[in-house]
C-alpha atoms as a PDB file:
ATOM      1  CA  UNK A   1      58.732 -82.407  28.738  1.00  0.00           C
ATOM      2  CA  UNK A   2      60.211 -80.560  31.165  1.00  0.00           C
ATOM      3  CA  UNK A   3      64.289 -79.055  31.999  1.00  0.00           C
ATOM      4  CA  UNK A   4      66.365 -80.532  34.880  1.00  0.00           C
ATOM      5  CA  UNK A   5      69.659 -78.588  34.395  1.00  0.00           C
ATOM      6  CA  UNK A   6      69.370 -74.730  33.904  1.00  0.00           C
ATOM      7  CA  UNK A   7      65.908 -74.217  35.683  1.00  0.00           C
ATOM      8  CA  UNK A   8      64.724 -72.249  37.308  1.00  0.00           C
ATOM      9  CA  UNK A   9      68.078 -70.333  37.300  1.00  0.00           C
ATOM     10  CA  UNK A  10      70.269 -70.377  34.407  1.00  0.00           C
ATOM     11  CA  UNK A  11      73.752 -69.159  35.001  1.00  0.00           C
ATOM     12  CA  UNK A  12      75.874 -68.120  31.945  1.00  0.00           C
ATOM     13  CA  UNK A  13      79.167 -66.025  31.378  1.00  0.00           C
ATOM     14  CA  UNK A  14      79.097 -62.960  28.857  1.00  0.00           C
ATOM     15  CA  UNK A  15      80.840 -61.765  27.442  1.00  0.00           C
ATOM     16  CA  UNK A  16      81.948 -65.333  25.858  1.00  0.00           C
ATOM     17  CA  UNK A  17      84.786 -66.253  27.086  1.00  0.00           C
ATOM     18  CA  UNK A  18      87.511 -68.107  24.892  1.00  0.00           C
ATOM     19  CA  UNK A  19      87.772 -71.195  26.972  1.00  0.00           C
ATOM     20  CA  UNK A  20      83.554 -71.716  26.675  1.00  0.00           C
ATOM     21  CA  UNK A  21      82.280 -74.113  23.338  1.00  0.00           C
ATOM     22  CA  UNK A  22      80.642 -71.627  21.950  1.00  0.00           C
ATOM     23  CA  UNK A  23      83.732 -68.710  21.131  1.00  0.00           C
ATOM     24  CA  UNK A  24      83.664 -66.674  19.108  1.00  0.00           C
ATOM     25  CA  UNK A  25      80.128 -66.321  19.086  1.00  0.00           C
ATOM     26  CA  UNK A  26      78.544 -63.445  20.636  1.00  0.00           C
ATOM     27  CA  UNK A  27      75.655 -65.950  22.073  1.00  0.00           C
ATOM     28  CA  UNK A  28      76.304 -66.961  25.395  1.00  0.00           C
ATOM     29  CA  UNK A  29      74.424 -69.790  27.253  1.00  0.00           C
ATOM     30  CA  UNK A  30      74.933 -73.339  29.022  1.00  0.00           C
ATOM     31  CA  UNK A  31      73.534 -76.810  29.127  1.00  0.00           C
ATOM     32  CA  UNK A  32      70.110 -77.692  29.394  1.00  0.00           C
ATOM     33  CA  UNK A  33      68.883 -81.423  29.779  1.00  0.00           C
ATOM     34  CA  UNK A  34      65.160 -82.392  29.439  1.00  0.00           C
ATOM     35  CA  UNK A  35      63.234 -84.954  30.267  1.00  0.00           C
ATOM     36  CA  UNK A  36      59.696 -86.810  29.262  1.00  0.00           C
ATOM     37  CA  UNK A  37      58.067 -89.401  30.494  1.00  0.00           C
ATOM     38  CA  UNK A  38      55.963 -91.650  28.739  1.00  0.00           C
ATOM     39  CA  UNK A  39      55.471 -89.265  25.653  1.00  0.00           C
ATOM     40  CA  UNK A  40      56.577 -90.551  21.969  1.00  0.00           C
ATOM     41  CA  UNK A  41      56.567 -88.167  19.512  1.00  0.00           C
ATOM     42  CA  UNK A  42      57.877 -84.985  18.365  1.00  0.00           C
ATOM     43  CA  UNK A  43      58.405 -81.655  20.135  1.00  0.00           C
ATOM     44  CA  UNK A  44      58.926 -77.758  19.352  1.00  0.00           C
ATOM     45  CA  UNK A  45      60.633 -75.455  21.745  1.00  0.00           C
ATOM     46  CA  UNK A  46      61.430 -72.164  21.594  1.00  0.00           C
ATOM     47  CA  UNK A  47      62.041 -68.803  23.832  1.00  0.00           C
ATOM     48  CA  UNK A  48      62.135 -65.372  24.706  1.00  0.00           C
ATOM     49  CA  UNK A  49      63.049 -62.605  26.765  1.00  0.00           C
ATOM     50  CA  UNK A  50      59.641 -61.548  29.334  1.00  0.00           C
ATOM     51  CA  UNK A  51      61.648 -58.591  30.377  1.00  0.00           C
ATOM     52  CA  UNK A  52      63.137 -57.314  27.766  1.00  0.00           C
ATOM     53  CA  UNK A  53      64.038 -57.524  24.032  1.00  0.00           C
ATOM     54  CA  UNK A  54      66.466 -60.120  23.773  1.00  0.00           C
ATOM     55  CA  UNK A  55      66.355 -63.206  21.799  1.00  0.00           C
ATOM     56  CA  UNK A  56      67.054 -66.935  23.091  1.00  0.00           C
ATOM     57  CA  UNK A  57      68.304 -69.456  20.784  1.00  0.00           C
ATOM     58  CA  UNK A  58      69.067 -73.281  20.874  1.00  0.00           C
ATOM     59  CA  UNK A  59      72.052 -75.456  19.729  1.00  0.00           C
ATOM     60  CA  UNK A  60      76.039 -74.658  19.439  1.00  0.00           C
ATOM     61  CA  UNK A  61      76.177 -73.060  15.584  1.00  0.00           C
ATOM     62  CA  UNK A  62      78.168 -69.641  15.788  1.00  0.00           C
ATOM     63  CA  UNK A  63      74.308 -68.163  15.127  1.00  0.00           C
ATOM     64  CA  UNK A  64      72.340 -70.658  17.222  1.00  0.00           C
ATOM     65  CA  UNK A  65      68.924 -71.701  15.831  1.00  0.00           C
ATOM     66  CA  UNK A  66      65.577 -69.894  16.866  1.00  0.00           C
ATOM     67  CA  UNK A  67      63.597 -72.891  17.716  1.00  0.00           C
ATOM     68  CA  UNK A  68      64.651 -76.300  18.666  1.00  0.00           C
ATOM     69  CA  UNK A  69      63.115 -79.546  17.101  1.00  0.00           C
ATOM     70  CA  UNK A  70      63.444 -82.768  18.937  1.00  0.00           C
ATOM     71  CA  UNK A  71      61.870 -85.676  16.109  1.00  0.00           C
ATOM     72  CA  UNK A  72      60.826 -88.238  18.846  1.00  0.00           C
ATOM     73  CA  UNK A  73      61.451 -88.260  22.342  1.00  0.00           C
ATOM     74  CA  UNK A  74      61.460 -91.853  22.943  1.00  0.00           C
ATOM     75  CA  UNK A  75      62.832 -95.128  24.465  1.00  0.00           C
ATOM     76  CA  UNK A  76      62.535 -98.003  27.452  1.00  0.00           C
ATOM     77  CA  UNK A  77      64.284 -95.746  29.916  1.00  0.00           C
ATOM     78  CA  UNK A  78      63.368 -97.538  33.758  1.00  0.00           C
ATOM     79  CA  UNK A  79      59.451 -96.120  34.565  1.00  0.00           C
ATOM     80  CA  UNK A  80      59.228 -94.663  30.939  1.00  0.00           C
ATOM     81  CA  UNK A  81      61.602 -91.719  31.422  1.00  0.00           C
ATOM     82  CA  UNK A  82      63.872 -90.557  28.523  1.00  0.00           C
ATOM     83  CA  UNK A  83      65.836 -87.253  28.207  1.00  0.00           C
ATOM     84  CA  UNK A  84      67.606 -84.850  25.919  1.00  0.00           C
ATOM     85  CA  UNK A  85      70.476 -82.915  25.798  1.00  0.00           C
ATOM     86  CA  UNK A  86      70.387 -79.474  24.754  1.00  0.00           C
ATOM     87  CA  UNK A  87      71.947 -75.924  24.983  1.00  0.00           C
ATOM     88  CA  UNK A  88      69.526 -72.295  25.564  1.00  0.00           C
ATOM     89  CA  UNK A  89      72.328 -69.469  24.144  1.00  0.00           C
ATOM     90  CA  UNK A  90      71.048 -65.569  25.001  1.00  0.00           C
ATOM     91  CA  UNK A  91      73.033 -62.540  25.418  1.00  0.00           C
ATOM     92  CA  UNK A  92      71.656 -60.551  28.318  1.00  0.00           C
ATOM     93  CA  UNK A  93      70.186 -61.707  32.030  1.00  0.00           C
ATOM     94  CA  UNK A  94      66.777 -61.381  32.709  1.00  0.00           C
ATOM     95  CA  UNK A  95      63.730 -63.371  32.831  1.00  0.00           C
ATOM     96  CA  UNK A  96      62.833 -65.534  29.867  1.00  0.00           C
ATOM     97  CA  UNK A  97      60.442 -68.250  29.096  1.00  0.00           C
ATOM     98  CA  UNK A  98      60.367 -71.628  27.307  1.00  0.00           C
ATOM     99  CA  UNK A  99      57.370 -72.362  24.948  1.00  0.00           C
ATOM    100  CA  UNK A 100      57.585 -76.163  24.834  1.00  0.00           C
ATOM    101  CA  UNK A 101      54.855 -78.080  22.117  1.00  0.00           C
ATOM    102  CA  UNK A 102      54.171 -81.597  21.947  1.00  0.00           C
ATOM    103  CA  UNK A 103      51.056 -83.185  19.704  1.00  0.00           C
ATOM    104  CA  UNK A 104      48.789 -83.705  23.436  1.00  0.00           C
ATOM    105  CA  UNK A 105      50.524 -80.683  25.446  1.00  0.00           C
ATOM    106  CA  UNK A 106      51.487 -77.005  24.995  1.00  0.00           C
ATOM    107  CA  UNK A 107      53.139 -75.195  28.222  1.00  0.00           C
ATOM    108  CA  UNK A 108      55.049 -72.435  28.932  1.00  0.00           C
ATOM    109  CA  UNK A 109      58.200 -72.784  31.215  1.00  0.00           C
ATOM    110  CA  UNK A 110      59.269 -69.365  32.925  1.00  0.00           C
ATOM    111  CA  UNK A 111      63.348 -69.256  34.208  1.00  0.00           C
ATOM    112  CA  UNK A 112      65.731 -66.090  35.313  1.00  0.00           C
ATOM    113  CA  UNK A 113      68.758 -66.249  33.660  1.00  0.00           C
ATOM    114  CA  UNK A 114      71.747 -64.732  35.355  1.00  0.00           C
ATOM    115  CA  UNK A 115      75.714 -64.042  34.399  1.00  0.00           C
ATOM    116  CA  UNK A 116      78.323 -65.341  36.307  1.00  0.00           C
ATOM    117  CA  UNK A 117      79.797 -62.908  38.568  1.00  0.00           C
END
């Protein structure tokens, strides 16, 4: 599994802004969209800050979740390709990393998030 939108550079406002999804939350973020091919079954991702102590999170709650859990990644998508929709919230630029975990594969995704200037 593997993101398409938001890698390697994910841009994001902060502070939130009130015309974004996610006000009034504190947690920032954007759109993430991943894709699998030829893999049925369940995956775990989740994140954090390389650089520094900040969190990542997943999902559009006001307190986003701390891991994301995708049941089945699945379907008869041309050449065995699906994809998922998603959203990575954080609260400060930097580097972070996806941990992404499958039942046959376990890799680790590094992207530089950045705030909108």
């Amino acid at each position: 599994m593997w993101p398409v939108l938001g890698f390697p550079q994910l841009n994001f406002f902060y502070p939130v802004v009130p015309q974004q999804t996610f006000y009034p939350s504190n947690w920032s973020g954007n759109k993430i969209l991943w894709i699998a091919r030829r893999y049925r079954g369940p995956v775990l991702i989740r994140g954090a800050q390389l650089d520094g102590p900040n969190a990542l999170r997943f999902g559009l709650d006001h307190v986003p979740a701390k891991e994301m859990r995708l049941t089945s990644v699945a379907g008869s998508s041309p050449g065995g390709w699906q994809n998922r929709a998603s959203t990575t919230r954080l609260r400060a630029p930097g580097c972070y990393a996806w941990q992404v975990d499958g039942t046959t594969f376990s890799r680790i995704i590094v992207f530089k998030a950045v705030v909108y200037s």
